[in-house]
C-alpha atoms as a PDB file:
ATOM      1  CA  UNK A   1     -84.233 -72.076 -54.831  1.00  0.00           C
ATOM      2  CA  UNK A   2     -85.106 -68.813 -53.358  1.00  0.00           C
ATOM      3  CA  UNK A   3     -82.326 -65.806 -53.377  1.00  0.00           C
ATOM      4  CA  UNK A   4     -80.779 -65.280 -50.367  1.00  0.00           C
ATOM      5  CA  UNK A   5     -80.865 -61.734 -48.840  1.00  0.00           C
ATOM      6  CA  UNK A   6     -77.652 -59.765 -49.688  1.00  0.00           C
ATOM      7  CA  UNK A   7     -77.227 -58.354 -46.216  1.00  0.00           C
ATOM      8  CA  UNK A   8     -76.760 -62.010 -44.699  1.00  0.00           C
ATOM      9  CA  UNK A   9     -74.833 -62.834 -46.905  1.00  0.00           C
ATOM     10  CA  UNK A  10     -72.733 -59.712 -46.389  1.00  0.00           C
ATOM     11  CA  UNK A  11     -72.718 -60.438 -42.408  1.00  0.00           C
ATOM     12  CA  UNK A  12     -71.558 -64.425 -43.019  1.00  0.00           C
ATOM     13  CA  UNK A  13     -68.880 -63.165 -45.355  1.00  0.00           C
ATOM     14  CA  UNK A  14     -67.331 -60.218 -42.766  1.00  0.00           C
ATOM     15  CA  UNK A  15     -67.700 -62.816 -40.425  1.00  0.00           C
ATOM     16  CA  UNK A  16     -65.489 -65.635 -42.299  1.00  0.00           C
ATOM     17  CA  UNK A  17     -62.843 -62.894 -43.679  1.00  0.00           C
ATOM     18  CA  UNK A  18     -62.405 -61.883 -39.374  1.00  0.00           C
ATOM     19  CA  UNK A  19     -61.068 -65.413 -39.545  1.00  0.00           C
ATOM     20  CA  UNK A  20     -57.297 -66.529 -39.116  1.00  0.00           C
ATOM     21  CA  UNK A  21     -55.972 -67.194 -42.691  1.00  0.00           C
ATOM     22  CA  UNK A  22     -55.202 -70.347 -41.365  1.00  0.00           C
ATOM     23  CA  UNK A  23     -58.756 -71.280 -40.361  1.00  0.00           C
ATOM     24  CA  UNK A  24     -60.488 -73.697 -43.271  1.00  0.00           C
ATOM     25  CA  UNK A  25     -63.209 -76.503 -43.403  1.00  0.00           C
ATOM     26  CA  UNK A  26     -62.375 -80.059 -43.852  1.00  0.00           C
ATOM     27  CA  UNK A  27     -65.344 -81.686 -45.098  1.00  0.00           C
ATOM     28  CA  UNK A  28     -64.899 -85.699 -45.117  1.00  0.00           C
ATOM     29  CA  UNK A  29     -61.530 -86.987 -45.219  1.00  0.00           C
ATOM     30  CA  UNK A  30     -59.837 -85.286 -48.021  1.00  0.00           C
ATOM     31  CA  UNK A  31     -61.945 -81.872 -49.285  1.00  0.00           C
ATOM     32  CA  UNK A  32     -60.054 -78.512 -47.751  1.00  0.00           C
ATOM     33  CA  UNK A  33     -61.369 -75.249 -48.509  1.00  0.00           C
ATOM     34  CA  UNK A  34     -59.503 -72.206 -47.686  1.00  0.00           C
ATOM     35  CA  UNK A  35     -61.070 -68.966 -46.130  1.00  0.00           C
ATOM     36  CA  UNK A  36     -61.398 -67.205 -50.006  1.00  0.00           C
ATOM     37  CA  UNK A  37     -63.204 -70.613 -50.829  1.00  0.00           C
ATOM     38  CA  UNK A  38     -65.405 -70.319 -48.113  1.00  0.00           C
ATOM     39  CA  UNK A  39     -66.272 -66.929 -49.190  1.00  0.00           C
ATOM     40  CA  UNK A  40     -66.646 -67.585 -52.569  1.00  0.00           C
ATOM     41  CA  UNK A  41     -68.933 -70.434 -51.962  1.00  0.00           C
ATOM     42  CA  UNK A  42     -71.180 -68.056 -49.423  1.00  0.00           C
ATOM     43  CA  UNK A  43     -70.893 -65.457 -52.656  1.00  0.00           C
ATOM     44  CA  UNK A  44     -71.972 -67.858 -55.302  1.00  0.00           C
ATOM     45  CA  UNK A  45     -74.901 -69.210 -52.901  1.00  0.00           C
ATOM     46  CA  UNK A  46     -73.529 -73.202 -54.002  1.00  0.00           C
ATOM     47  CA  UNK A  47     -75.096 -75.927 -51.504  1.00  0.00           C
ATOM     48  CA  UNK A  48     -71.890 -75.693 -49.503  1.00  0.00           C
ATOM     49  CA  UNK A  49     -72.397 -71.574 -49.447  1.00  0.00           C
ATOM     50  CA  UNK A  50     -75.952 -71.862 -48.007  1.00  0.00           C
ATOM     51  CA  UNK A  51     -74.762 -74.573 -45.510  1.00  0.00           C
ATOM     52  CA  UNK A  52     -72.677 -71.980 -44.422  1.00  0.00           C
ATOM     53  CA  UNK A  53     -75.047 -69.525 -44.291  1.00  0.00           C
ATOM     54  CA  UNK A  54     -77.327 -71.737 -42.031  1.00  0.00           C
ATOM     55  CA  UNK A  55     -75.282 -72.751 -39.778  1.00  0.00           C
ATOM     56  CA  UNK A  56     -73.942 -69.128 -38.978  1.00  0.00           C
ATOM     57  CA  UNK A  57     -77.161 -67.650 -38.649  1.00  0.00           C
ATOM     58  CA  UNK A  58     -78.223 -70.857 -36.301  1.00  0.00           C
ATOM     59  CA  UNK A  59     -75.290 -69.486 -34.570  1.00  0.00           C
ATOM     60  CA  UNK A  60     -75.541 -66.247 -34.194  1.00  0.00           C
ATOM     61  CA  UNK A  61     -79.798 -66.554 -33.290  1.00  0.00           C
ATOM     62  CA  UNK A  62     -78.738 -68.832 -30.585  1.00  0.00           C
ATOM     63  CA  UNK A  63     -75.996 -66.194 -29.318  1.00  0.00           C
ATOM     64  CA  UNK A  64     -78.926 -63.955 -28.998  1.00  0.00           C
ATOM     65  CA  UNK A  65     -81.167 -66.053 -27.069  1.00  0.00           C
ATOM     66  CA  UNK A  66     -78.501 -66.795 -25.175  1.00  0.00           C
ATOM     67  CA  UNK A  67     -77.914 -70.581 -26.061  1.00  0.00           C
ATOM     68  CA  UNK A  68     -74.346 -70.276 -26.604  1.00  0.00           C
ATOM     69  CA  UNK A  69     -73.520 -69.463 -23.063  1.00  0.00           C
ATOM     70  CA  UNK A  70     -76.153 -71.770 -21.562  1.00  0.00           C
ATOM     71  CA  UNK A  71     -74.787 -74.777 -23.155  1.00  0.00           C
ATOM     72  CA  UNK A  72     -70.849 -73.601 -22.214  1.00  0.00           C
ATOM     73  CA  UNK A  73     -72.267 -73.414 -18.509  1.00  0.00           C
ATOM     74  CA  UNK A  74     -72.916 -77.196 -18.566  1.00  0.00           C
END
C-alpha cells in the first residue's frame, strides 16, 4: 500500500479538528468514533483513515470544479 502524502493528510486532519466536538461517524449500527478517532485513524493511514482521506479529497476536487454547488442547485 503506497504512503500517503503528508500534506493531505495534514489538510484532512485540520479539516476534521475545525469540526464540532460533537461531530463523529457512525459506521453500521453500533461503531462510533469520536473526532480524536477520526484523526487518529487519518494519522495511522488504517483502511478507515484512507476512506477518510478519499472521500474528503473527492470532496474538496468536486468543490473546485464546482460540483458541490451544481448538485445543491437541483
Amino acid at each position: 500500500m503506497a504512503k500517503i502524502n503528508n500534506d493531505l493528510k495534514d489538510l484532512v486532519i485540520a479539516r476534521i479538528e475545525a469540526y464540532s466536538d460533537e461531530v463523529g461517524l457512525i459506521i453500521g449500527s453500533d461503531k462510533h468514533y469520536s473526532k480524536s478517532e477520526l484523526v487518529d485513524n487519518v494519522k495511522n493511514e488504517t483502511e478507515l483513515g484512507r476512506q477518510i482521506i478519499d472521500i474528503q479529497l473527492e470532496y474538496l476536487q468536486d468543490m473546485i470544479k464546482g460540483n458541490i454547488y451544481t448538485a445543491l442547485d437541483q
